[in-house]
Protein backbone atom coordinates (compact mmCIF):
# COMPACT_ATOMS: atom_id res chain seq x y z
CA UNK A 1 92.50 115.18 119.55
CA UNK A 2 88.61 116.32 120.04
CA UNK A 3 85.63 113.81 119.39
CA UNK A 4 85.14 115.49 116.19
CA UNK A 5 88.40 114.42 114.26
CA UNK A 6 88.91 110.88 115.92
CA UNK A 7 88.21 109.60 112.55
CA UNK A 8 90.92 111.24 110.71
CA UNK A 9 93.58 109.21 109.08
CA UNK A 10 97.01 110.27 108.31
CA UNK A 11 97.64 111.95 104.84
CA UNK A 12 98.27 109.20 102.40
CA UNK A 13 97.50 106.12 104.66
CA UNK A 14 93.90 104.59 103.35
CA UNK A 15 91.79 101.62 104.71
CA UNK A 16 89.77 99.36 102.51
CA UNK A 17 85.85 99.14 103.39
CA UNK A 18 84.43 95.63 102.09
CA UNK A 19 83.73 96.01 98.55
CA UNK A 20 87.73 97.28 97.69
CA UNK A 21 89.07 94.89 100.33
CA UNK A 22 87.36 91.60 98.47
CA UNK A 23 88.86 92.76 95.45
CA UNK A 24 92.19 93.33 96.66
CA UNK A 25 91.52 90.47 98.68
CA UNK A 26 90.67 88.63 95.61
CA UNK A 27 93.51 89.67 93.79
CA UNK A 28 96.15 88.44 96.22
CA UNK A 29 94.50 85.32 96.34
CA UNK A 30 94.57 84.92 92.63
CA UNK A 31 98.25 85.97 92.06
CA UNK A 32 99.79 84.13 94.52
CA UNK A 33 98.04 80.67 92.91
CA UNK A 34 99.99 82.44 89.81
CA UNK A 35 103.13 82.76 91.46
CA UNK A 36 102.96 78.81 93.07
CA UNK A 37 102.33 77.60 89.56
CA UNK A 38 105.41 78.67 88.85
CA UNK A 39 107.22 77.44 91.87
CA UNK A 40 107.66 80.37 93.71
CA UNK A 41 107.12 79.50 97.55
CA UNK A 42 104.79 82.01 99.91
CA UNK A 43 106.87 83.79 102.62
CA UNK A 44 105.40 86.14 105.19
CA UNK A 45 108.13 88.28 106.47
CA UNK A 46 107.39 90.63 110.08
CA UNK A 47 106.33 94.20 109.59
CA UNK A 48 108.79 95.11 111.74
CA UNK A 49 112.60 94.55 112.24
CA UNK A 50 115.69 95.94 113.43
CA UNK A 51 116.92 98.77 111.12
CA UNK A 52 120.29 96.97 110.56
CA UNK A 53 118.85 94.14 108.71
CA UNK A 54 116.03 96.03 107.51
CA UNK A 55 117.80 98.61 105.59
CA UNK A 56 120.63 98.61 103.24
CA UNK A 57 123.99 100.08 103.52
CA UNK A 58 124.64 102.64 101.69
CA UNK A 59 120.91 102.99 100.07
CA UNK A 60 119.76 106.88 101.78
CA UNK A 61 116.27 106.71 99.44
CA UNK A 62 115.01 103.30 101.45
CA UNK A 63 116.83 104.75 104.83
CA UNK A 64 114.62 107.71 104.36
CA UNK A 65 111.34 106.00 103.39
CA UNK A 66 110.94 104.09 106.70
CA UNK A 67 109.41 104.50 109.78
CA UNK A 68 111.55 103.91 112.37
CA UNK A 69 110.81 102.90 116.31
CA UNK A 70 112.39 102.55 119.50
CA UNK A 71 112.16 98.52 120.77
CA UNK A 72 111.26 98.91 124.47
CA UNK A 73 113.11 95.61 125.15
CA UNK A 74 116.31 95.22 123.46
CA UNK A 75 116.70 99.34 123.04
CA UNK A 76 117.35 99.13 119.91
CA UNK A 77 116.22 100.89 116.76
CA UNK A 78 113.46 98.73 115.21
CA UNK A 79 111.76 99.77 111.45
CA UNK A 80 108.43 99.25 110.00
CA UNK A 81 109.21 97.87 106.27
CA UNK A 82 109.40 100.06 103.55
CA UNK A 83 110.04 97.63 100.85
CA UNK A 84 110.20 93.87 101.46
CA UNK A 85 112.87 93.07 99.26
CA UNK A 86 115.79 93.28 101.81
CA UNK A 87 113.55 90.72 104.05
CA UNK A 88 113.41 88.05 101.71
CA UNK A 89 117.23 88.44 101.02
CA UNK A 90 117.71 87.59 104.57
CA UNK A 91 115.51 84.53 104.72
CA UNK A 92 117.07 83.54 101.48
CA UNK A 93 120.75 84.10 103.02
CA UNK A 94 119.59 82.25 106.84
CA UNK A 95 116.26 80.61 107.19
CA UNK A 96 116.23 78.48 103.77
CA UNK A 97 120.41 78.17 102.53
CA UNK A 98 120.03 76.44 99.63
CA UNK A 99 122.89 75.51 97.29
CA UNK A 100 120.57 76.10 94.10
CA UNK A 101 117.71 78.36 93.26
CA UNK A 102 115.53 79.96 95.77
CA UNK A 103 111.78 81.08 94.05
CA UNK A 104 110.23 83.05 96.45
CA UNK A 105 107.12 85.60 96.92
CA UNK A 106 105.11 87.55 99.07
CA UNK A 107 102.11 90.04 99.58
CA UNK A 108 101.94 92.21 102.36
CA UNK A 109 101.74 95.49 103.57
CA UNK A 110 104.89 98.45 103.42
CA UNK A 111 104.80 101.79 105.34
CA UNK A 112 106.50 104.67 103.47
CA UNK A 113 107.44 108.05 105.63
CA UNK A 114 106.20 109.81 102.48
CA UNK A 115 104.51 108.96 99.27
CA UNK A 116 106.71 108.00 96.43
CA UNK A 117 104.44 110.06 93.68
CA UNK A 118 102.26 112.45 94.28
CA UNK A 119 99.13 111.20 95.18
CA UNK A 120 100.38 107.69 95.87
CA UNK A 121 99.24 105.44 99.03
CA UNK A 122 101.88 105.57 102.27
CA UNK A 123 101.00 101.89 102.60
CA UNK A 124 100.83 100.18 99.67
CA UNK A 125 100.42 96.38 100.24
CA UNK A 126 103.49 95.25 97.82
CA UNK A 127 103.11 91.44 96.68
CA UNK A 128 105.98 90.40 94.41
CA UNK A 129 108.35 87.33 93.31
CA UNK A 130 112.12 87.16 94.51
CA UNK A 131 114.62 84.62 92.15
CA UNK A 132 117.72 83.80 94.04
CA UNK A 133 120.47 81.98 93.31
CA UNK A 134 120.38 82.28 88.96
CA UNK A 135 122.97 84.54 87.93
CA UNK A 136 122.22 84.47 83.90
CA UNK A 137 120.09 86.26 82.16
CA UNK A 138 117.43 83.57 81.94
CA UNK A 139 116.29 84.30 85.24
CA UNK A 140 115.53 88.20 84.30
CA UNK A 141 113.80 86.76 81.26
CA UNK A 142 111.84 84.31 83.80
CA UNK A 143 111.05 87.09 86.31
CA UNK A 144 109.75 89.56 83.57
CA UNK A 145 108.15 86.90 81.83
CA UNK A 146 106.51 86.51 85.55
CA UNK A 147 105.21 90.06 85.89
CA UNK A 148 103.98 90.48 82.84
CA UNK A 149 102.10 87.58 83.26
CA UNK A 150 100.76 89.29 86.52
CA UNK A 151 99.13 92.26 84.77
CA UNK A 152 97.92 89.89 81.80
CA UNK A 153 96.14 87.31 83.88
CA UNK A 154 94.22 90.04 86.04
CA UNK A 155 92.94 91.79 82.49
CA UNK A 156 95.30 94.44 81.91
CA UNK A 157 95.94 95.67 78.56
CA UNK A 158 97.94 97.41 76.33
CA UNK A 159 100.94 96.58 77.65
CA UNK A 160 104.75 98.49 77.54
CA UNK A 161 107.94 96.75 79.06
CA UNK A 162 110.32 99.51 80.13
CA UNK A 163 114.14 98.10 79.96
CA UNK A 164 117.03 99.33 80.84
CA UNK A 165 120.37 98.48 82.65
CA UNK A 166 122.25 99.73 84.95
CA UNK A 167 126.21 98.29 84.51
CA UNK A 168 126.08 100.61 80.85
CA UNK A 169 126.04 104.16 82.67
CA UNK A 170 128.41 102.32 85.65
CA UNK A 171 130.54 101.55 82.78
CA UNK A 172 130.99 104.29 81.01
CA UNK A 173 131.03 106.02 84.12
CA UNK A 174 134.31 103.97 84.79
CA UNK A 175 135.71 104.67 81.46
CA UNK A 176 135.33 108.20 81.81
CA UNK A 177 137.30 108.47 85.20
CA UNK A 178 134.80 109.79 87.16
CA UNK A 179 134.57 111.37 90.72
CA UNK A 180 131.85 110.09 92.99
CA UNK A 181 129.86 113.67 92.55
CA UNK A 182 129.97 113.27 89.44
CA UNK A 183 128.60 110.10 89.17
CA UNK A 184 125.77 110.70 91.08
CA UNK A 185 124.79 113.90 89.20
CA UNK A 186 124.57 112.04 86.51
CA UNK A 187 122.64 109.45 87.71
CA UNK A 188 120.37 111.60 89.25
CA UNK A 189 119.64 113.62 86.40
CA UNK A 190 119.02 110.44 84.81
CA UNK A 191 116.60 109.56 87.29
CA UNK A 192 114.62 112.78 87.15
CA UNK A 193 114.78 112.36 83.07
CA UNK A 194 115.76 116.18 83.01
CA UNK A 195 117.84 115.76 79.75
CA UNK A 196 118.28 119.94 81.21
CA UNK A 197 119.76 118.70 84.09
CA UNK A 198 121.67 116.33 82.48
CA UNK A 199 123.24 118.32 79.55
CA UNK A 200 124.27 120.69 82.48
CA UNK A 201 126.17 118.19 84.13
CA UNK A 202 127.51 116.27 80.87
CA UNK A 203 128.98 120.35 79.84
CA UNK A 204 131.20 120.57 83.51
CA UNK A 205 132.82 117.41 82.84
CA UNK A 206 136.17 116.78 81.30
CA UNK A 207 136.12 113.95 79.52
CA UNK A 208 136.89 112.29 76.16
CA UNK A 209 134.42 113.25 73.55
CA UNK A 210 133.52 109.79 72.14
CA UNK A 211 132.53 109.19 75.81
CA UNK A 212 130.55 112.40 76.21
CA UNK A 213 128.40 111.39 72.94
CA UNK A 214 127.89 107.73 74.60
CA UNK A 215 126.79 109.31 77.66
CA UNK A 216 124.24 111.73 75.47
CA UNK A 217 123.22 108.36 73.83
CA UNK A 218 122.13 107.01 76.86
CA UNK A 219 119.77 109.96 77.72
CA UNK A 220 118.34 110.03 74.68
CA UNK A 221 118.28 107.11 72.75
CA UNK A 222 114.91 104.89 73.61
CA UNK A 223 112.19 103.03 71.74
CA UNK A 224 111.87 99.62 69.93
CA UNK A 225 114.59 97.24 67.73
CA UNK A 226 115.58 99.94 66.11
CA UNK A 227 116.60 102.38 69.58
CA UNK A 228 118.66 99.31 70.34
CA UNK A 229 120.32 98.30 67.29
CA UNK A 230 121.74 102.04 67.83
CA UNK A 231 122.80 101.44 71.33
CA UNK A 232 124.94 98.39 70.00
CA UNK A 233 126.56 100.43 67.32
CA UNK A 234 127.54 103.55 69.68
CA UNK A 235 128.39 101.55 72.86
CA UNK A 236 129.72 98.02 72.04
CA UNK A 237 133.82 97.48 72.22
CA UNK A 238 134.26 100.38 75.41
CA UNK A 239 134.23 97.62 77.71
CA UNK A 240 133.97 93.58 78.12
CA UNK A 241 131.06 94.19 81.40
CA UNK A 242 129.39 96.64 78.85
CA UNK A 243 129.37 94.35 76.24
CA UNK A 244 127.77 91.72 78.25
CA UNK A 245 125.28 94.03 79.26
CA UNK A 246 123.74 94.59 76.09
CA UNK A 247 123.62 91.35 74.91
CA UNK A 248 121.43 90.57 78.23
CA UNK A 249 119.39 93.65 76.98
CA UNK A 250 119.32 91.81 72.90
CA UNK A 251 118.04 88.47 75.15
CA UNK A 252 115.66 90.21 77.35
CA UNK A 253 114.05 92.22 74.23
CA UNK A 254 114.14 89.43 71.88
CA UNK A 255 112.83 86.76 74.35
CA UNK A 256 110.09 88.84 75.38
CA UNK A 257 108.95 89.86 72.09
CA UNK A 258 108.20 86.49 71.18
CA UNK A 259 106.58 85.12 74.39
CA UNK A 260 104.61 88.07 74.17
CA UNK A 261 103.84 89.66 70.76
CA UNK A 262 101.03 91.95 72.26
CA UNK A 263 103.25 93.78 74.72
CA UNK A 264 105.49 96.55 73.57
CA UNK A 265 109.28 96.22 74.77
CA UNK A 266 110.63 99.25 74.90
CA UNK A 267 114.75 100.39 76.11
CA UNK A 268 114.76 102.95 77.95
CA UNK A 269 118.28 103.13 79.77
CA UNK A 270 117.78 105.79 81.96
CA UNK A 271 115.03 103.88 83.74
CA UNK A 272 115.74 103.63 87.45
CA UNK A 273 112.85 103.20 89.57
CA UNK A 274 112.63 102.11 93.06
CA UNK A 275 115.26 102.13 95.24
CA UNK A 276 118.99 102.41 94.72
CA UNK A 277 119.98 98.60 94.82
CA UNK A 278 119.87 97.41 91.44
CA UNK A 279 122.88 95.70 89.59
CA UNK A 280 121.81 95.20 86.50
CA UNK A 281 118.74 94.47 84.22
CA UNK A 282 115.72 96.65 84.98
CA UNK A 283 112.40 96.56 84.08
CA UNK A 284 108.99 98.24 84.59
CA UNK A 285 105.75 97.82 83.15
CA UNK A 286 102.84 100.45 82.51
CA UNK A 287 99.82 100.27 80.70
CA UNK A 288 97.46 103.22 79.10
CA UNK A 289 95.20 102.48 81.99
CA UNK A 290 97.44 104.10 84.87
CA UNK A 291 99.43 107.38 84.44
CA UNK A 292 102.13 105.36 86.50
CA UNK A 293 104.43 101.72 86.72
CA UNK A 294 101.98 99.22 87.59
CA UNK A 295 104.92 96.70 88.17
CA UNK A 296 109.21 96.88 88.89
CA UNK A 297 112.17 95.18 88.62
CA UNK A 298 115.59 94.38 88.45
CA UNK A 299 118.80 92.23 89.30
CA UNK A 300 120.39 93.33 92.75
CA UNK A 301 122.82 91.17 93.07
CA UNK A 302 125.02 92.91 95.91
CA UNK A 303 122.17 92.71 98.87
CA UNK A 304 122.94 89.06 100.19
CA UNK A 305 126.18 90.04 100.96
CA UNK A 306 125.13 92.01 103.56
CA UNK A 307 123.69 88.95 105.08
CA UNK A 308 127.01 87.02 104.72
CA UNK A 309 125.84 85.33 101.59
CA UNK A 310 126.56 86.18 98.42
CA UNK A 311 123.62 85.24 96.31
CA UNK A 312 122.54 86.57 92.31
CA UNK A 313 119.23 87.72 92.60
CA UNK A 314 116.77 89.26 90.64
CA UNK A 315 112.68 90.21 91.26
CA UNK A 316 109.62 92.73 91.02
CA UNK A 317 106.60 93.63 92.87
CA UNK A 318 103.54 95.86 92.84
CA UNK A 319 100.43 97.33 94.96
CA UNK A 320 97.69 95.50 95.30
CA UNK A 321 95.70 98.52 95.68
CA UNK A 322 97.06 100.14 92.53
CA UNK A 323 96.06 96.73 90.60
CA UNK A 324 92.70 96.81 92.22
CA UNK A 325 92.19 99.94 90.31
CA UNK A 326 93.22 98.94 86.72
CA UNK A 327 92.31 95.24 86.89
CA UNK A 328 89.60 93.93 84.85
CA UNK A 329 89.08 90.45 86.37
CA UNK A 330 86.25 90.14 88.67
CA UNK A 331 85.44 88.36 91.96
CA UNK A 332 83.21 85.69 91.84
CA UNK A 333 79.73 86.97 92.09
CA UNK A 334 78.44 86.79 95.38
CA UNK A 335 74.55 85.00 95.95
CA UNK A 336 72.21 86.99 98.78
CA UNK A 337 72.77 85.94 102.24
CA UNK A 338 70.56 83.81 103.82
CA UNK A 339 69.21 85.30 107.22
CA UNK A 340 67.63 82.67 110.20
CA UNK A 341 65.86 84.07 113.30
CA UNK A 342 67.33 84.14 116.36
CA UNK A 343 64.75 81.55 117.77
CA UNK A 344 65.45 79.15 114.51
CA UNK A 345 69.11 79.30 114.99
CA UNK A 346 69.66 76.24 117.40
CA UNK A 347 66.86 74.06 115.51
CA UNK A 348 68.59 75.04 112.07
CA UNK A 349 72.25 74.62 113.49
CA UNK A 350 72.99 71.56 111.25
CA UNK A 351 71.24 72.70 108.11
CA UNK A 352 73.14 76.44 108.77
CA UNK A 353 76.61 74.66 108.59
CA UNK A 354 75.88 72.41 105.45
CA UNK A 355 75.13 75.82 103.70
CA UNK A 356 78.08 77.41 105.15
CA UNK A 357 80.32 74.66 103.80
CA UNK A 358 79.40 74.87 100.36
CA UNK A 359 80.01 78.57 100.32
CA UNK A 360 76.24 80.09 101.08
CA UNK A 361 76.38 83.18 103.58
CA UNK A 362 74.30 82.94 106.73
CA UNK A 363 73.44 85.54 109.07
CA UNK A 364 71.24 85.21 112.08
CA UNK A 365 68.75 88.12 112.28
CA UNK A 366 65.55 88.47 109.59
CA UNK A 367 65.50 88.88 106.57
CA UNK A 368 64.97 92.63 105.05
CA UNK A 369 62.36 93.17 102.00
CA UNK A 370 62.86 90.10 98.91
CA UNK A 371 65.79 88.94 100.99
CA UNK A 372 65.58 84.51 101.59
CA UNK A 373 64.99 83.65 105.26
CA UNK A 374 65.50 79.94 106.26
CA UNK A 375 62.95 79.02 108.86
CA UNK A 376 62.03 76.05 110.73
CA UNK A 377 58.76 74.25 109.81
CA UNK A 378 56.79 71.31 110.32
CA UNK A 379 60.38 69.92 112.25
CA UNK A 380 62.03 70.76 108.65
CA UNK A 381 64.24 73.47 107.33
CA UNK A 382 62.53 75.18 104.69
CA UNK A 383 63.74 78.45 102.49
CA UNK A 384 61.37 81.47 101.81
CA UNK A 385 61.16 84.09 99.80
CA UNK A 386 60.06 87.13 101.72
């Protein structure tokens, strides 16, 4: 690489100069106070770890999002993180085996082999809350309740709750006899929301009718009370998981519409963000302010396992930097640095770290133009105005 391009980053990895990095800075700060109010414990997983506890079985999309490494000293394959989740499922399943309920979170940063959106930061710095060891639907409700409350508190507005879940496609998959293929075309058309794509791979199948129009219901039924009230009516009865399923989706809607009457809940079952571990509920939430998900979500309750614990879990997380972008919420203002000469520094030395305790700035070097110089006179500090 020639002197002239040593600067050059790679596409899609950014660094924060000062002004960005207090606010981000700021902003982790601030949510993780959130998160402890609500007894949710800090954790600070390694960046790096061996792929086989790093990634999931069976999940290609997080397999193919992260960097992977050669470890000079075992020889093994080592990865840099591409989502935290699966570490906190570990320290949940080894490092802290409680019986009961596990709250934790997190904020750190995640390496991605390519951007998830266009556009979108290879290293986001994901900070997020993990609920382990509640199996009901009051800890989705508590975990929503949670994220939202992460957007609200930093000054985002307008507000939409995306929520969906996935056991009704996986059971009407299952009623419907499906092959593996076709189960994930399906699900990937979902994914894509190409209803296109999707009535292309709903017309090769051969498969009951009733279950063809409850499949076509599930693409294109979404919205408010009303999109779900629907959803009851054409899916409830085709199965006892099913069943159970909505009525977590009645709780989740109706519980959130009341603890927060200024955020619009809205079902949308085809919504599967992130990667390919979910169970059951899932969430996202977006606001007019960004063209994307500002948070995500969701039950994934068969990760533990892989740990040799089976444990119900359910959590989100965002990007700092994304939130640094919409949020509204400011740092505390910052007052002018002080400056002291080089010669005053020793004289001043007890007088400099008073100020520095209570939270002034003080730099040694002189002051520029109207800066405030602290100088040593008459055997006495005294503060100028230059």
């Amino acid at each position: 690489m020639s002197s002239v391009n040593r600067w050059l980053l790679p596409e899609g990895i950014e660094e924060l100069l000062p002004e960005t990095a207090r606010r981000v800075e700021f902003l982790r700060r601030h949510l993780l106070n959130l998160y402890t109010s609500w007894g949710y414990q800090l954790v600070i997983p390694p960046l790096v770890e061996f792929t086989e506890s790093l990634l999931l079985d069976q999940n290609s999309d997080l397999d193919l999002k992260t960097l992977k490494v050669m470890d000079r000293i075992s020889g093994k394959m080592m990865g840099l993180r591409a989502d935290i989740t699966a570490q906190i499922a570990r320290i949940d399943a080894h490092a802290m085996r409680n019986e009961g309920a596990n709250r934790l979170c997190y904020a750190g940063s995640v390496v991605h082999t390519t951007p998830s959106a266009p556009l979108a930061s290879r290293s986001p710095i994901q900070i997020g809350c993990e609920l382990y060891g509640e199996s009901s639907v009051s800890g989705d409700v508590e975990v929503m309740s949670l994220m939202l409350q992460t957007l609200s508190t930093i000054g985002v507005a307008d507000l939409t709750l995306d929520l969906g879940h996935i056991s009704i496609l996986e059971e009407l998959q299952l009623a419907a006899e499906l092959s593996a293929t076709d189960r994930d075309a399906l699900a990937a058309a979902l994914k894509t929301k190409s209803m296109a794509q999707f009535d292309a791979v709903l017309a090769q199948l051969t498969i009951d009718t009733k279950i063809q129009q409850q499949l076509r219901a599930v693409a294109t039924i979404q919205g408010g009370s009303d999109a779900l009230r629907q959803l009851d009516e054409l899916l409830r009865g085709t199965s006892a998981n099913l069943d159970i399923a909505l009525d977590e989706l009645q709780v989740s809607f109706q519980t959130i519409a009341k603890r927060f009457p200024s955020v619009a809940v809205f079902i949308d079952l085809t919504e599967m963000r992130g990667f390919d571990y979910h169970t059951g509920l899932v969430f996202s939430a977006l606001s007019s302010s960004s063209g994307k998900p500002l948070a995500n979500g969701g039950r994934y309750n068969n990760i533990s396992h892989q740990f040799g614990r089976d444990r119900a879990a359910t959590g989100f997380n965002c990007d700092l930097k994304a939130l640094s972008l919409v949020a509204t919420v400011e740092p505390p203002e910052m007052l002018a640095p002080i400056y002291v000469a080089s010669s005053d520094v020793e004289a001043l030395w007890q007088e400099i770290e008073v100020r520095r305790q209570n939270g002034e700035t003080v730099v040694e070097g002189n002051a520029p133009e109207g800066g405030r110089q602290l100088i040593y006179r008459d055997q006495r500090a005294a503060l100028i105005n230059l």
